[in-house]
Protein backbone atom coordinates (compact mmCIF):
# COMPACT_ATOMS: atom_id res chain seq x y z
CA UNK A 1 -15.33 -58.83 -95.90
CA UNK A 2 -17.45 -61.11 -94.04
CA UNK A 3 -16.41 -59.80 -90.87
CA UNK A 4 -16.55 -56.30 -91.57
CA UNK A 5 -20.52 -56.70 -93.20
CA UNK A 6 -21.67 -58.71 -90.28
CA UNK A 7 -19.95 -55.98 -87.64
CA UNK A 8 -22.44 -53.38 -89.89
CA UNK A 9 -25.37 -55.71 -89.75
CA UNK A 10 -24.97 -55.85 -86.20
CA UNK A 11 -24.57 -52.23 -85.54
CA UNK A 12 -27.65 -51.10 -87.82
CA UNK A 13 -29.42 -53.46 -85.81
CA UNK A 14 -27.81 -52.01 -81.99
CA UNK A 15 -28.07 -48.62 -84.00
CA UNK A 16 -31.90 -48.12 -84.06
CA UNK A 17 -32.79 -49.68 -80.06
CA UNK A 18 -31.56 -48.08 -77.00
CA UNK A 19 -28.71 -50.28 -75.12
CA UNK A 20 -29.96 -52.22 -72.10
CA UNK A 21 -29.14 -52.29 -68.61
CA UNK A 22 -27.89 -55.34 -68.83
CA UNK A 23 -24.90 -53.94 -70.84
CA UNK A 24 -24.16 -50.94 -69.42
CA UNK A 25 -21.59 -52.23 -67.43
CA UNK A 26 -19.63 -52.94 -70.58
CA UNK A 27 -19.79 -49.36 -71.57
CA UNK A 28 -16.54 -47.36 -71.84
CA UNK A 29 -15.42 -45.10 -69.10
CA UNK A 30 -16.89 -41.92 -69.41
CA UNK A 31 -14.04 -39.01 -69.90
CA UNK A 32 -15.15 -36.19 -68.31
CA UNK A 33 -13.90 -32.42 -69.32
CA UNK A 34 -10.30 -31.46 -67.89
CA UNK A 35 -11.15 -27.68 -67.65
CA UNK A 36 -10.98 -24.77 -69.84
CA UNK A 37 -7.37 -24.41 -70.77
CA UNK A 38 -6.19 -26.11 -74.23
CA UNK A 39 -5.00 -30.06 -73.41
CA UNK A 40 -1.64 -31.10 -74.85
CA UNK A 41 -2.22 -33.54 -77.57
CA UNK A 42 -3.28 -37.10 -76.75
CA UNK A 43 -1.16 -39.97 -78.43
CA UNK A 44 -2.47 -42.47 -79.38
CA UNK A 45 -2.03 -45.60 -77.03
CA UNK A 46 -3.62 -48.49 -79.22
CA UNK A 47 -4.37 -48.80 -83.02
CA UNK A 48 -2.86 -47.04 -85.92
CA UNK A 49 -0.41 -44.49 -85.32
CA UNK A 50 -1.25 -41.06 -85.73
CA UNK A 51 0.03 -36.88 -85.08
CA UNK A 52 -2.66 -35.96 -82.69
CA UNK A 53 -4.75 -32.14 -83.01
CA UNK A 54 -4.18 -29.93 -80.08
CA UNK A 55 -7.90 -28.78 -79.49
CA UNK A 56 -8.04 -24.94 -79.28
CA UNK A 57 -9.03 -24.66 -75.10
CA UNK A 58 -10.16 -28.31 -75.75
CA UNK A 59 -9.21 -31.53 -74.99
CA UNK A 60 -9.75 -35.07 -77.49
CA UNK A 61 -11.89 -38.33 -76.18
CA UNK A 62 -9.96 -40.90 -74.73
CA UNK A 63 -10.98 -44.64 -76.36
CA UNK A 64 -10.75 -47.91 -75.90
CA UNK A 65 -9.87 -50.76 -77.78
CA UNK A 66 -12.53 -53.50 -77.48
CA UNK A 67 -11.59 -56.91 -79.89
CA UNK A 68 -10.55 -54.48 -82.56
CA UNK A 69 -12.96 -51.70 -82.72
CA UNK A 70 -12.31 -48.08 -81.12
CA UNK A 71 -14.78 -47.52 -78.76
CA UNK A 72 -15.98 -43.92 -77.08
CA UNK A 73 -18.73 -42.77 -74.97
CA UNK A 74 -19.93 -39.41 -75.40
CA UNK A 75 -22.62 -38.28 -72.50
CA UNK A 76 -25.07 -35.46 -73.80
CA UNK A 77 -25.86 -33.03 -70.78
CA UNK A 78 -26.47 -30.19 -69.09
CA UNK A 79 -23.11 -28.37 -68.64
CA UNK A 80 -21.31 -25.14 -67.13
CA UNK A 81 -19.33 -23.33 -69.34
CA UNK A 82 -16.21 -20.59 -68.33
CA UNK A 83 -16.75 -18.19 -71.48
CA UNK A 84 -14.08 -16.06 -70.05
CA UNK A 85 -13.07 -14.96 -66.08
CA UNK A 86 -16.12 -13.72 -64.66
CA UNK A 87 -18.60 -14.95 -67.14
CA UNK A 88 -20.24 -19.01 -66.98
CA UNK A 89 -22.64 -19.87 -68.94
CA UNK A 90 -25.29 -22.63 -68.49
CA UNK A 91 -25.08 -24.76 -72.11
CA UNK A 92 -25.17 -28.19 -72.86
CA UNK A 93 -22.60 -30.23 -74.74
CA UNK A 94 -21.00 -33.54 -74.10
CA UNK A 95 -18.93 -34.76 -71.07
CA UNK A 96 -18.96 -31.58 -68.70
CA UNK A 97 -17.59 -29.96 -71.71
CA UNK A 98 -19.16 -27.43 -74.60
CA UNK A 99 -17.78 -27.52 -77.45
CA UNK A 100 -17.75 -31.82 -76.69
CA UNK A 101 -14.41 -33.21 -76.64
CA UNK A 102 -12.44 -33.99 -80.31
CA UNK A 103 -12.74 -37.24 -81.94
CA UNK A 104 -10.02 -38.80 -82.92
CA UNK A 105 -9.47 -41.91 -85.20
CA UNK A 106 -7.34 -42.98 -88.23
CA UNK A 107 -8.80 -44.01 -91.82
CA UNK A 108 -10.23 -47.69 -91.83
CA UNK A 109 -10.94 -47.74 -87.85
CA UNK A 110 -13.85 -49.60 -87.03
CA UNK A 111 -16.00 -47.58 -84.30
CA UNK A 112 -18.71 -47.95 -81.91
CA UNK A 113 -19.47 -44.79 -80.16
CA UNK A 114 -21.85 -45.09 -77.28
CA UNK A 115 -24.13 -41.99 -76.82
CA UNK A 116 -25.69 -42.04 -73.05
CA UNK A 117 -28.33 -38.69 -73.02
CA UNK A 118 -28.95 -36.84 -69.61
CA UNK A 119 -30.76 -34.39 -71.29
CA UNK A 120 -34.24 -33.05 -70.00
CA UNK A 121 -35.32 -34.21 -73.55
CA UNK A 122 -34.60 -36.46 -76.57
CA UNK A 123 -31.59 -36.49 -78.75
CA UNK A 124 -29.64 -37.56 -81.32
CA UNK A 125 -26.33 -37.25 -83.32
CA UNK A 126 -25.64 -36.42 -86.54
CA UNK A 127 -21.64 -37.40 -88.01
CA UNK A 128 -21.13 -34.33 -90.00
CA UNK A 129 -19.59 -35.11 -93.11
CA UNK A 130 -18.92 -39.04 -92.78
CA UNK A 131 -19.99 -41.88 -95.43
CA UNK A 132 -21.27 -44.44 -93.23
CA UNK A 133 -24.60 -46.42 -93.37
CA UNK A 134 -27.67 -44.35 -93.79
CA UNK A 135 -29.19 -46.06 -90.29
CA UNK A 136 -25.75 -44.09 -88.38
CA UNK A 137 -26.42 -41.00 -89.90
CA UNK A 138 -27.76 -40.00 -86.91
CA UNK A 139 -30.91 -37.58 -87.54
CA UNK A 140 -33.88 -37.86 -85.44
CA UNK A 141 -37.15 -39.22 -86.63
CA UNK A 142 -35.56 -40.13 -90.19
CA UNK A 143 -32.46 -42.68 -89.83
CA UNK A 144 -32.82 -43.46 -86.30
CA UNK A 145 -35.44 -43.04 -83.28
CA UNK A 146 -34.67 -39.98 -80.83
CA UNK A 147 -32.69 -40.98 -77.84
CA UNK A 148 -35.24 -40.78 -74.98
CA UNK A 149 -33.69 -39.02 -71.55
CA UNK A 150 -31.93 -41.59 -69.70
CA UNK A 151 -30.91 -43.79 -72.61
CA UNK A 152 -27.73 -45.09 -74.54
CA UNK A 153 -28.01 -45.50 -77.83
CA UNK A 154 -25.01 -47.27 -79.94
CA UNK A 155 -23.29 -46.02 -83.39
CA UNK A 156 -21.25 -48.28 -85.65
CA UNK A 157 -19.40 -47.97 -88.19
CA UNK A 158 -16.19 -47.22 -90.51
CA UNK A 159 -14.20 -43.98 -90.59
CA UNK A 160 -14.29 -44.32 -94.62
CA UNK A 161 -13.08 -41.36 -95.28
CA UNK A 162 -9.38 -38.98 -93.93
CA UNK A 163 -9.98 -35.68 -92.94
CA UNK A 164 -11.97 -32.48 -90.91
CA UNK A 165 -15.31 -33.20 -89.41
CA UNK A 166 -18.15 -32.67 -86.62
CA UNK A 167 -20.92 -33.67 -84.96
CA UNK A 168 -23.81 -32.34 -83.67
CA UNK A 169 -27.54 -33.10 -82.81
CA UNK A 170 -30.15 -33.51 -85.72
CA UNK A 171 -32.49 -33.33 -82.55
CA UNK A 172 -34.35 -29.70 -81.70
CA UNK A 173 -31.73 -28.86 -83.75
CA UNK A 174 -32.38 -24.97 -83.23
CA UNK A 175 -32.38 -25.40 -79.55
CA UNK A 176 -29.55 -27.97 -79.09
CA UNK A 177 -27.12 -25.92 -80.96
CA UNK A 178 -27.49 -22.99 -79.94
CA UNK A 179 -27.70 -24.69 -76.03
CA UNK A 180 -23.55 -25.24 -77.25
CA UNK A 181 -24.09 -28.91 -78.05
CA UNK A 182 -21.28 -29.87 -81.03
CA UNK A 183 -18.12 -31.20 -81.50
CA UNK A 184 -15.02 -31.44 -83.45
CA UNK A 185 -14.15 -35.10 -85.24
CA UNK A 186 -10.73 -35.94 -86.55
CA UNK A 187 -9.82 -38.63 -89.37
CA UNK A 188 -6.64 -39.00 -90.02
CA UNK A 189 -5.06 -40.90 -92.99
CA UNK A 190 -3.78 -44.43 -92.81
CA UNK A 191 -0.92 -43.40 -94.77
CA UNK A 192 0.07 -40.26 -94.74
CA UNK A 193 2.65 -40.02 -97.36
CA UNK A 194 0.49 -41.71 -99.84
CA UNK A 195 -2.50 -39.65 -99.09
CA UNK A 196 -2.95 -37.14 -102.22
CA UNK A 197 -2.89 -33.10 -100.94
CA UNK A 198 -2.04 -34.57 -97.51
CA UNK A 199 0.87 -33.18 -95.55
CA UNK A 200 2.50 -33.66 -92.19
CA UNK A 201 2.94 -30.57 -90.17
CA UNK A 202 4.30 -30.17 -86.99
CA UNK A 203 1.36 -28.31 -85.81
CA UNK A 204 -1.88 -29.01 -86.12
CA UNK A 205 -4.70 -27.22 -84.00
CA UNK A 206 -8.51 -27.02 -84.60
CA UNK A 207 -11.77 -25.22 -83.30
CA UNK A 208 -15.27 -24.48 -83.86
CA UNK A 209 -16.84 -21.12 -84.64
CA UNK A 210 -19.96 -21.11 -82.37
CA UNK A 211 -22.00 -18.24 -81.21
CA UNK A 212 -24.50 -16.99 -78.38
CA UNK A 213 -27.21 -14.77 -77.25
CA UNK A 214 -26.67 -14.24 -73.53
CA UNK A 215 -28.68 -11.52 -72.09
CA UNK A 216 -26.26 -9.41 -69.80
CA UNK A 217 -27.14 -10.43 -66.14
CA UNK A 218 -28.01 -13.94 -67.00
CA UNK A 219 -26.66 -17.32 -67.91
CA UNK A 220 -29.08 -19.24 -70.13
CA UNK A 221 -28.99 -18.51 -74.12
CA UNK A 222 -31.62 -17.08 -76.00
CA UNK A 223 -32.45 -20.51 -78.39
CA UNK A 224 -34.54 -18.18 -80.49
CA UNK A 225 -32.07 -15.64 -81.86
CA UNK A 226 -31.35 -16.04 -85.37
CA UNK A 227 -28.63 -13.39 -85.92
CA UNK A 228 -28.12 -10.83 -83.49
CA UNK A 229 -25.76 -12.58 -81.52
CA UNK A 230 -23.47 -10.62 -78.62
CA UNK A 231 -20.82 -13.55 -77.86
CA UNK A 232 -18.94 -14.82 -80.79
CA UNK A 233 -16.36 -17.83 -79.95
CA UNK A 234 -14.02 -19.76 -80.49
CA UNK A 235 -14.76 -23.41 -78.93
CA UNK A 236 -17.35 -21.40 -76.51
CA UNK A 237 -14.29 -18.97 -75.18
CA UNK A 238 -14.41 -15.69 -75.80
CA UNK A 239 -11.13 -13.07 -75.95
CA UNK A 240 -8.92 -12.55 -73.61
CA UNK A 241 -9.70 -16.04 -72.69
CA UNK A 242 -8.94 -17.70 -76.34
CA UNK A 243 -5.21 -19.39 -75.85
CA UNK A 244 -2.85 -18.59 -77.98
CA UNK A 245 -1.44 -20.62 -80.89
CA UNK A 246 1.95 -21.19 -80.24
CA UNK A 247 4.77 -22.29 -83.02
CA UNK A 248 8.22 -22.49 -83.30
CA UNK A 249 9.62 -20.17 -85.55
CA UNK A 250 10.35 -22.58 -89.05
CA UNK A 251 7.16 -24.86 -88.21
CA UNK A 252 4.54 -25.95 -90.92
CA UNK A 253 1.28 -25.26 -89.19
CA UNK A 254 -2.03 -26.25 -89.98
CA UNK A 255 -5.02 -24.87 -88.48
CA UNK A 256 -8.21 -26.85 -89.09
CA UNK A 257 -11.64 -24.31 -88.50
CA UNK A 258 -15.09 -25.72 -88.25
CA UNK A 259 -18.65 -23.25 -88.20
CA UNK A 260 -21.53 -23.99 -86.50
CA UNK A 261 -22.90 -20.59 -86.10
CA UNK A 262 -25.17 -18.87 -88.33
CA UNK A 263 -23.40 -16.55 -90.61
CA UNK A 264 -20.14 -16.61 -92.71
CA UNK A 265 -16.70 -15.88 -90.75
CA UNK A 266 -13.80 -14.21 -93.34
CA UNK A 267 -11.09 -15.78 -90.47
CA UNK A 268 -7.43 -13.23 -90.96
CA UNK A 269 -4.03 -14.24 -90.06
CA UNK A 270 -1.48 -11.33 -89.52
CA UNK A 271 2.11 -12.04 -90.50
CA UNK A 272 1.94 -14.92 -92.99
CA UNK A 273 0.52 -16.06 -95.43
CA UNK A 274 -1.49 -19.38 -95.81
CA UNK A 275 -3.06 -22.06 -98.34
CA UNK A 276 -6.36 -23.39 -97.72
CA UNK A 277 -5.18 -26.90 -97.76
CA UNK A 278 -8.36 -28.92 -96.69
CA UNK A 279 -11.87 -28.50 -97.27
CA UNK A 280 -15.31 -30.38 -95.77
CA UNK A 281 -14.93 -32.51 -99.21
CA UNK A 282 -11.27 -33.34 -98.98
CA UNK A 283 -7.52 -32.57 -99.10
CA UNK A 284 -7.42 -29.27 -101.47
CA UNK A 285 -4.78 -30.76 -104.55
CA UNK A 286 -1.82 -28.70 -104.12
CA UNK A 287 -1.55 -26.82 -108.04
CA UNK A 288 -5.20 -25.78 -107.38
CA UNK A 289 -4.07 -23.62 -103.77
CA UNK A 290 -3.22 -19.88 -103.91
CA UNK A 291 -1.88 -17.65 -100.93
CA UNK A 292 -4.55 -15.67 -98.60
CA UNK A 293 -4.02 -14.10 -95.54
CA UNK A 294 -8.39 -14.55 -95.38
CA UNK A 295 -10.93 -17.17 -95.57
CA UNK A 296 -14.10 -17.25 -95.48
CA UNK A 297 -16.08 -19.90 -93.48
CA UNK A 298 -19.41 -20.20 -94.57
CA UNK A 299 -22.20 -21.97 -92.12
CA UNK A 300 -21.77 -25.85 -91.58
CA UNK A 301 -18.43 -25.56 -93.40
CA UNK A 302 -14.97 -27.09 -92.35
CA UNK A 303 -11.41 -25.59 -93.50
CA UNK A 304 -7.79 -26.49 -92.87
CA UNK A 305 -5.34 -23.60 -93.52
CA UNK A 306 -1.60 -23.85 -94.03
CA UNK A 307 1.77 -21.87 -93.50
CA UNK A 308 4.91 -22.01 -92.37
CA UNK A 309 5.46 -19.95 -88.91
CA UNK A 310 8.47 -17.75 -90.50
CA UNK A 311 8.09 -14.51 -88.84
CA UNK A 312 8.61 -14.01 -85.13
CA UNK A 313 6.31 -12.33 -82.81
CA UNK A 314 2.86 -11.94 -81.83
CA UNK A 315 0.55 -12.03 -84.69
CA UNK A 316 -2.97 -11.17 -84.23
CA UNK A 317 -5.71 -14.23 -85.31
CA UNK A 318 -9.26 -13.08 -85.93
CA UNK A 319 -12.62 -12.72 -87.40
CA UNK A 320 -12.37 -9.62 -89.92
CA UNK A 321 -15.99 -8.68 -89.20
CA UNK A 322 -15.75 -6.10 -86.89
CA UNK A 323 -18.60 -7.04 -84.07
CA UNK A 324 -17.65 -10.73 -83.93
CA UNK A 325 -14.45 -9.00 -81.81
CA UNK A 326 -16.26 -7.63 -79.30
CA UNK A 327 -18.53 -9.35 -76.28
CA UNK A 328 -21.63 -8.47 -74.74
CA UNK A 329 -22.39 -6.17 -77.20
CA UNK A 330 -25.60 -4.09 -77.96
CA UNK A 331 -27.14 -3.65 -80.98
CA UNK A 332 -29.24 -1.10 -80.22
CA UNK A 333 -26.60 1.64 -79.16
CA UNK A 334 -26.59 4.54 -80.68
CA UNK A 335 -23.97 6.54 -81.98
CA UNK A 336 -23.02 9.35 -79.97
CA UNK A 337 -19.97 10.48 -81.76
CA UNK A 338 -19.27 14.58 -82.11
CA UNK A 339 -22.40 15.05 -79.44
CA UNK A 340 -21.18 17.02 -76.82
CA UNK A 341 -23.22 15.49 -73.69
CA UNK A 342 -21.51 16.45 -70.64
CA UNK A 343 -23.35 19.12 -69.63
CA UNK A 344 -26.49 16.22 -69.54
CA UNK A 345 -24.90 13.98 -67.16
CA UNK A 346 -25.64 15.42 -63.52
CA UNK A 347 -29.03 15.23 -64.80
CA UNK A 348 -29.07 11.66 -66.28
CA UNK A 349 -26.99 10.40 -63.05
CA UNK A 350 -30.07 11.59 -61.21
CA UNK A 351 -32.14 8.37 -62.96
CA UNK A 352 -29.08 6.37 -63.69
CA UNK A 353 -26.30 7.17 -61.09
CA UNK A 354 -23.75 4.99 -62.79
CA UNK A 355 -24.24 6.76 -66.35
CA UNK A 356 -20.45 7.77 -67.83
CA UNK A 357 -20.12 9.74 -70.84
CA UNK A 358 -19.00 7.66 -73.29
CA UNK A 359 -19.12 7.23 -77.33
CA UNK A 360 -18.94 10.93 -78.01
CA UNK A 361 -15.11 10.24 -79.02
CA UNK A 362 -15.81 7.16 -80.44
CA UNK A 363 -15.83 3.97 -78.72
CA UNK A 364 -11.82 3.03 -78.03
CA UNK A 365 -12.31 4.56 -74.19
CA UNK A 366 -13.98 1.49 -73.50
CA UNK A 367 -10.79 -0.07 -73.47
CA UNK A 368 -9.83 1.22 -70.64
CA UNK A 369 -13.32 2.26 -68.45
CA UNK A 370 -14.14 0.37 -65.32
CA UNK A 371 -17.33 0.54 -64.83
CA UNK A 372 -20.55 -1.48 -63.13
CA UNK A 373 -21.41 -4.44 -64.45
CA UNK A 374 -24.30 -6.73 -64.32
CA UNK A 375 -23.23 -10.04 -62.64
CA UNK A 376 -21.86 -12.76 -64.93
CA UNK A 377 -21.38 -10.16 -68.22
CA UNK A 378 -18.18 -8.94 -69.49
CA UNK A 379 -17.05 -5.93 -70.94
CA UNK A 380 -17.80 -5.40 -75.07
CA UNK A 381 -13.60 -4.65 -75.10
CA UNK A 382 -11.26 -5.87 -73.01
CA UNK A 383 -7.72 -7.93 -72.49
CA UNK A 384 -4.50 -6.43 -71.81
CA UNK A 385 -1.44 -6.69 -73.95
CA UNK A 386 2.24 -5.40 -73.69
CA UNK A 387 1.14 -1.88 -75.32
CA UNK A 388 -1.96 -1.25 -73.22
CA UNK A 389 -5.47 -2.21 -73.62
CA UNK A 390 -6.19 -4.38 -76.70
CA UNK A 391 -9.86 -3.57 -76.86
CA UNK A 392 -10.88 -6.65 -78.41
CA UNK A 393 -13.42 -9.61 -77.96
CA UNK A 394 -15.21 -12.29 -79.32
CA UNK A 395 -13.18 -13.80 -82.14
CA UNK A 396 -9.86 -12.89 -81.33
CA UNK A 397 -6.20 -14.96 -80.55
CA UNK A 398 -2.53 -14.51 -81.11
CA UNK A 399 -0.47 -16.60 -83.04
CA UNK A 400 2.88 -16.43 -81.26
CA UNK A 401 5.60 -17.69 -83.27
CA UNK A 402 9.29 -18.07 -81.02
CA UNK A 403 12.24 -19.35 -81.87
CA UNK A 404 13.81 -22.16 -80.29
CA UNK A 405 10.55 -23.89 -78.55
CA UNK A 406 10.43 -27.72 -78.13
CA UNK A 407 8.46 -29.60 -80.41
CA UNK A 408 5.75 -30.49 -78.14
CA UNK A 409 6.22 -27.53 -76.25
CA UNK A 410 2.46 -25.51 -76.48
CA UNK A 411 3.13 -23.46 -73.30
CA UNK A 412 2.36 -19.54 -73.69
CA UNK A 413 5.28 -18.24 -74.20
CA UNK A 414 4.55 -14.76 -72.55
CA UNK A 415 4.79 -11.45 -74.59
CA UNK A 416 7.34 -11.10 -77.68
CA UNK A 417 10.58 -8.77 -76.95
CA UNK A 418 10.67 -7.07 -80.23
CA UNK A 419 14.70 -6.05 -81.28
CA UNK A 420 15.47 -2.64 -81.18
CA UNK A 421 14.19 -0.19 -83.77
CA UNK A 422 11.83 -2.50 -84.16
CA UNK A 423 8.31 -1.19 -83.14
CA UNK A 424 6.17 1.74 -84.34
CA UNK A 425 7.01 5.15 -82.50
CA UNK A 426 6.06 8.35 -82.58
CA UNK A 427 7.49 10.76 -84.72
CA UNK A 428 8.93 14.01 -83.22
CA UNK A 429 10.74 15.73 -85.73
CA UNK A 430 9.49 18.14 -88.51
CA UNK A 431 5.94 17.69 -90.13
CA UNK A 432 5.50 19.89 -93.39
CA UNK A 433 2.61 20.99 -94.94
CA UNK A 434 0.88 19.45 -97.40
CA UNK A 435 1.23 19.96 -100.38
CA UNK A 436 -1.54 21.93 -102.68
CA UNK A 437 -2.92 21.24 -106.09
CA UNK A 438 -1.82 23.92 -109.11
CA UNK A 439 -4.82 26.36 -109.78
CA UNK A 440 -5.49 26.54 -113.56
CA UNK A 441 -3.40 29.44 -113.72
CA UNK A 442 -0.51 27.58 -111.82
CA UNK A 443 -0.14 29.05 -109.08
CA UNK A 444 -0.78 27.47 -105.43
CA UNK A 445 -4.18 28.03 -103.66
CA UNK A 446 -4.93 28.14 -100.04
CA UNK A 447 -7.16 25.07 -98.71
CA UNK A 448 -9.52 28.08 -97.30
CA UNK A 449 -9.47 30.48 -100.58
CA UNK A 450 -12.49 29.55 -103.11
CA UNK A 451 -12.01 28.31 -106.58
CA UNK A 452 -11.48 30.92 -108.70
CA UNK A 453 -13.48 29.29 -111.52
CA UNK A 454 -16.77 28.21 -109.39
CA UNK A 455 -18.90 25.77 -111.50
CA UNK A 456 -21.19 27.77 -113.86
CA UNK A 457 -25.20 27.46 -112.61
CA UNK A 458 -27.05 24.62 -113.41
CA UNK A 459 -29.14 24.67 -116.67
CA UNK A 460 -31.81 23.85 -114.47
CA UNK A 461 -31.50 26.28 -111.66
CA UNK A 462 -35.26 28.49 -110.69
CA UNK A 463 -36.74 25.76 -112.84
CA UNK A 464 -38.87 22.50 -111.76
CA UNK A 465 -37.55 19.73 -112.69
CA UNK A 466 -40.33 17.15 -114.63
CA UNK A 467 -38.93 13.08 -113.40
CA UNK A 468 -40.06 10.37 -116.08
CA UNK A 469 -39.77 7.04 -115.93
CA UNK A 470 -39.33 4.60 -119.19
CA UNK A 471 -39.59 1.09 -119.15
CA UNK A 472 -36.76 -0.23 -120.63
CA UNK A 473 -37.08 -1.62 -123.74
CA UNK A 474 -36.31 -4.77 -123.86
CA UNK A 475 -38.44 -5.42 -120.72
CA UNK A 476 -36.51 -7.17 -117.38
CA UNK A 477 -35.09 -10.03 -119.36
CA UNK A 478 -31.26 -7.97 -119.34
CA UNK A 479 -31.82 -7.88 -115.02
């Protein structure tokens, strides 16, 4: 006990002063981001054991053990971003990467996580969700002075408490976030099987729900947008460049979701069937769960879902609101559908020499257009699947359950071959008519013959009608 208050003490103390030159040689080696595509899992190679998270196109910090405490270095900074094939963003995260890279560490660690900032301005971080002293917590101007560009600031403390978390500046907070700067933070339990609501699963993935305002043409977010967002991702990727999540068919599967955005995400599995196993507070107790196959993720919330991968195939993994599937999108289009505009279009091309008709059908040719571009945007629908265009965006994976994958095999497996008789066709045969609804005599009425008992005028018909209004009353106290 001694130990462990004086390694606090100590760490308050380191906590509230920028590190020195003098010991910046003693940092840990900075890990810098492997690239876009998801990282296999990371075991552990000192401390307690643990089943590593497979970071959705992410990767998880490397550490170091220094005379018993796990120690990281995260590096705030400007960094480039690969949103999808022809689109890079300019954000800022941690370690070349945005989202940062997962933290990873195991119920009862004792941590010291180095924070160097190469920011144009000051920052800090916040430990989203962790009980740790109040001088740690890591917000700005209240626990903790900002860290100053071009200084290292030290955290210390213990991972108290098992479960989903993240971190994120409590610095310019509106800018810094929506900039891309956050990160996913993994506790895992010291002992599993004793752990109430806890269990093991063979797969275990996470992501964050971020969002941004790019204008098409241009790199740089718009800090200053509060809703109207036109890129909606998953760990800042965007579909057709979200991986897959791939299972084995029999596995238990848990899917841990974090959101940083600003509005609630209703996230939909196809296929299955799932429990909402963990929350920001805690492991769910199992007689409380129910099946969904949809959860809603409120803002600055964290949830684990789980399921056994039973059902072969290629099952579609999304945001259910509609434009959080889509990129680049405007919000000021309007709708053109059922206006018949063709005979407009030499004229138009005259000004605009690009201009296609579109919209008049409805939107789903979009799927397949090719048409100009601004540099560095991408199309509102697009990725290809087996059956043709997919015309989605934003928000959107597969789940891609196979049978017969190794256990630590993560590797896209390519397209499912559905059995025979086994996909949706179209039907060739006979098509009758509908049936039509008895008249009151019983007999059968055309769709395109009038009823032959028409309503009888209304009482009020050639006469004004007089409106009053009446308080109610019992006044507004029944609202």
């Amino acid at each position: 006990m001694t130990a462990r208050r004086h390694f606090l003490t100590a760490g308050a103390l380191i906590g509230a002063a920028a590190v020195g030159r003098h010991a910046l040689a003693a940092l840990p080696e900075i890990a810098t981001d492997p690239g876009p595509a998801t990282a296999p899992p990371r075991t552990p190679t000192a401390g307690p054991p643990y089943r590593p998270v497979v970071t959705l196109n992410g990767w998880t910090l490397p550490f170091r053990m220094n005379r018993g405490v796990k120690e990281f270095h995260l590096v705030a900074e400007p960094v480039q971003r690969e949103l999808a094939p022809g689109m890079t963003a300019q954000l800022w995260g941690y370690n070349g990467s945005s989202p940062g890279p997962t933290i990873e560490v195991v119920e009862g660690d004792r941590l010291r996580l180095f924070v160097t900032n190469r920011l144009p301005e000051h920052t800090a971080v916040h430990w989203h969700g962790q009980r740790l002293p109040n001088g740690m917590d890591g917000v700005g101007g209240l626990t903790q002075p900002q860290i100053a560009p071009g200084k290292t600031f030290v955290y210390e403390f213990e991972a108290r408490r098992h479960g989903s978390f993240m971190y994120h500046p409590h610095a310019d907070e509106m800018v810094q976030m929506a900039m891309g700067m956050m990160g996913f933070w993994i506790t895992h339990p010291k002992q599993p099987n004793r752990t109430p609501g806890y269990a093991e699963v063979d797969r275990d993935y996470c992501f964050l729900l971020n969002a941004f305002d790019i204008t098409p043409g241009s790199a740089v977010p718009q800090v200053n947008t509060m809703l109207d967002f036109n890129l909606w991702c998953w760990n800042s990727r965007v579909f057709p460049a979200i991986d897959p999540l791939v299972a084995r068919r029999g596995d238990r599967v848990r899917i841990r979701v974090g959101n940083l955005t600003m509005t609630n995400h209703p996230i939909h599995l196809h296929g299955h069937e799932f429990e909402v196993a963990g929350t920001d507070g805690g492991w769910t107790p199992p007689a409380s769960r129910w099946p969904e196959v949809t959860t809603d993720i409120a803002v600055g919330q964290m949830r684990a879902v789980e399921f056994v991968a039973s059902e072969p195939g290629d099952w579609a993994f999304h945001c259910h609101k509609s434009h959080h599937t889509m990129n680049a999108m405007g919000h000021g289009v309007p709708t053109m559908i059922g206006v018949d505009h063709r005979g407009l279009v030499d004229k138009i091309r005259k000004l605009v020499p690009d201009y296609m008709v579109m919209g008049e059908r409805g939107m789903a040719d979009m799927g397949e257009m090719e048409m100009p571009l601004p540099d560095n945007t991408l199309p509102m629908m697009t990725g290809q699947g087996p059956m043709g265009p997919l015309e989605m965006g934003g928000m959107f994976s597969v789940l891609k359950v196979r049978e017969g994958l190794a256990a630590g095999d993560y590797r896209d497996p390519g397209w499912y071959t559905h059995p025979a008789g086994t996909i949706a066709r179209e039907w060739t045969g006979e098509v009758s008519a509908p049936a039509q609804a008895p008249t009151a005599a019983g007999a059968a009425r055309s769709p395109h013959t009038a009823p032959t008992n028409p309503a009888p005028p209304s009482p009020t018909a050639g006469n004004p009608v007089r409106w009053q209004a009446r308080k109610p009353a019992g006044g507004h106290s029944s609202h």
